[in-house]
Structures are given as structure tokens and as C-alpha cells.
Protein backbone atom coordinates (compact mmCIF):
# COMPACT_ATOMS: atom_id res chain seq x y z
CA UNK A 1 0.00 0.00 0.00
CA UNK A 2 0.88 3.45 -1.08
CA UNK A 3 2.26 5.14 2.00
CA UNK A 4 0.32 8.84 2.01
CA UNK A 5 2.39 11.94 3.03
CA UNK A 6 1.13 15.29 4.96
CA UNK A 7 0.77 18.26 3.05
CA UNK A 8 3.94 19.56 4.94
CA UNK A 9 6.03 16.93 4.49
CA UNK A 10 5.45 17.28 0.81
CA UNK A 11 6.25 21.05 0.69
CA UNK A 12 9.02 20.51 3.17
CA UNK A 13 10.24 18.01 0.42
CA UNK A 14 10.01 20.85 -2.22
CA UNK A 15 11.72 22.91 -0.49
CA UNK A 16 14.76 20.15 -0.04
CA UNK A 17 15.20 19.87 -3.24
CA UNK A 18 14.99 24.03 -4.33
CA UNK A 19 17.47 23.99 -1.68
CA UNK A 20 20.21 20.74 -2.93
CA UNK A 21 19.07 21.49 -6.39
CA UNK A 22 23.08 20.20 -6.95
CA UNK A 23 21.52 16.41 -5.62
CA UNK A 24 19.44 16.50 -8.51
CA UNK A 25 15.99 15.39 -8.23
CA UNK A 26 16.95 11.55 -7.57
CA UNK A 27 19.25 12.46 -5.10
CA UNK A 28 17.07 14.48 -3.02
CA UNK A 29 14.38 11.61 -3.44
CA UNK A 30 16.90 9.26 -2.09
CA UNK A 31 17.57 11.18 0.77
CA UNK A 32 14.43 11.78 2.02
CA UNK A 33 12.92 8.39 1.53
CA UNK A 34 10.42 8.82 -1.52
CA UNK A 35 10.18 8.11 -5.27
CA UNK A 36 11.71 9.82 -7.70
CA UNK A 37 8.59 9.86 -9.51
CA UNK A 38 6.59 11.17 -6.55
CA UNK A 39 9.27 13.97 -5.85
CA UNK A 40 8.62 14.66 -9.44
CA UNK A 41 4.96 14.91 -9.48
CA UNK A 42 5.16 17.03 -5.80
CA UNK A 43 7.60 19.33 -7.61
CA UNK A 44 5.05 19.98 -11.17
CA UNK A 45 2.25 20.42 -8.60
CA UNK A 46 4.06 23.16 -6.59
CA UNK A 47 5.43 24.97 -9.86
CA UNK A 48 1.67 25.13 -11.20
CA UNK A 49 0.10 25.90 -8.99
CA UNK A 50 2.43 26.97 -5.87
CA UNK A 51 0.77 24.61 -4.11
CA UNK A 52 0.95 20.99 -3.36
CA UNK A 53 -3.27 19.78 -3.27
CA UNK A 54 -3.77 16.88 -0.36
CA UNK A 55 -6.79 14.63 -0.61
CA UNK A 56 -6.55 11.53 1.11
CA UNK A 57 -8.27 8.41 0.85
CA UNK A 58 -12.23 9.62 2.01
CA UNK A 59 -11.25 13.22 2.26
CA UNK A 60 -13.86 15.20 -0.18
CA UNK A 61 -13.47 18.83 -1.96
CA UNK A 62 -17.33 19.80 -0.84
CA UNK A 63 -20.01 17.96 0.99
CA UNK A 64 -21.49 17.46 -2.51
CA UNK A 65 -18.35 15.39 -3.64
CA UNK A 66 -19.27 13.05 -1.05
CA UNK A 67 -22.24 12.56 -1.26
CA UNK A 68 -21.99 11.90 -4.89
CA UNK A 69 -19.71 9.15 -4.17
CA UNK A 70 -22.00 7.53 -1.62
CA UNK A 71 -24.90 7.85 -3.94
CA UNK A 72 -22.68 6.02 -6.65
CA UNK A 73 -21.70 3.29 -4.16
CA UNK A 74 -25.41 2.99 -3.89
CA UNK A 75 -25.99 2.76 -7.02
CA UNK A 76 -23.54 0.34 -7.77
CA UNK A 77 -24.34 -2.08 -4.82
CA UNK A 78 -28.12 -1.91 -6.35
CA UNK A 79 -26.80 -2.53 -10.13
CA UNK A 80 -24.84 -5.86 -8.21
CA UNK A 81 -27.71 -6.92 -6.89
CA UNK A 82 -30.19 -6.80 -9.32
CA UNK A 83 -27.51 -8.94 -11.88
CA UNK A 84 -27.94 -11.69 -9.34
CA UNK A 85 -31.47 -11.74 -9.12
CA UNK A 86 -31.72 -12.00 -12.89
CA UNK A 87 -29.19 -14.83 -12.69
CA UNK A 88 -31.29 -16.33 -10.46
CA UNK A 89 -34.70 -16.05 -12.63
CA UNK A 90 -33.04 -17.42 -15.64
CA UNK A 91 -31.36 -20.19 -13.81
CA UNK A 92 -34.49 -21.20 -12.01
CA UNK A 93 -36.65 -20.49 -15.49
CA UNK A 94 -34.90 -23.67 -16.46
């Protein structure tokens, strides 16, 4: 499992790296324990935006994101369940 970082970790990592910019991106991903790749991403995310955005697993933009996602869980769940049930009629229309 992916292990998830705070927001201030990840800008503290930025911040490594504007600072050992002579490490080289690798380097400073090495050091501090992280993927290159996920330095890399951190790093594009600051430079667009000058921000690094956190949203962890269950963590939702607006009350409306969530409940969007529960009502497609729900909808899902409901979709699952009525495939069994017509499994079941055809099997038992047999």
C-alpha cells in the first residue's frame, strides 16, 4: 500500500530539493525516503500551482463530492444486486 504523506512533508520536500538542487531530483528523493517519480509529481504540482493539493483516501473537496460518491456506491451495490437476481430467474426459469 501506497504510504500517504502530509501536506507539509510534501512542501518541506520541495523545499529540499529548491534547496540541494546540486543532488538532482533523484538524489534528493533518495535522501528523504520517496520516489523519484513522486518527488517529481510534488515538484510539477508546486510549480503550477504553488501549491501541493492533499486529498486523502475519504477526504472530499465539498459535501457534494461526497455525497456523490455515496450515492454512486449505492448505485452500484443496487446494479450488483439486481444482476444476481436475474441470474437467479433465468437459472431457475430452467
Amino acid at each position: 500500500m501506497a504510504k500517504q504523506h502530509d501536506k507539509q512533508f510534501k512542501l518541506d520536500a520541495v523545499q529540499y530539493y529548491q534547496d540541494h538542487k546540486n543532488l538532482g531530483v533523484r538524489g534528493c528523493a533518495e535522501n528523504l525516503g520517496i520516489g523519484y517519480s513522486t518527488l517529481t509529481k510534488w515538484l510539477k504540482d508546486f510549480r503550477e500551482s504553488g501549491d501541493i493539493p492533499v486529498r486523502g483516501s475519504g477526504n472530499y473537496a465539498s459535501d457534494e463530492q461526497k455525497e456523490i460518491a455515496r450515492l454512486r456506491r449505492e448505485l452500484r451495490d443496487a446494479q450488483d444486486a439486481l444482476d444476481v437476481l436475474k441470474k437467479a430467474i433465468n437459472i431457475l426459469e430452467k
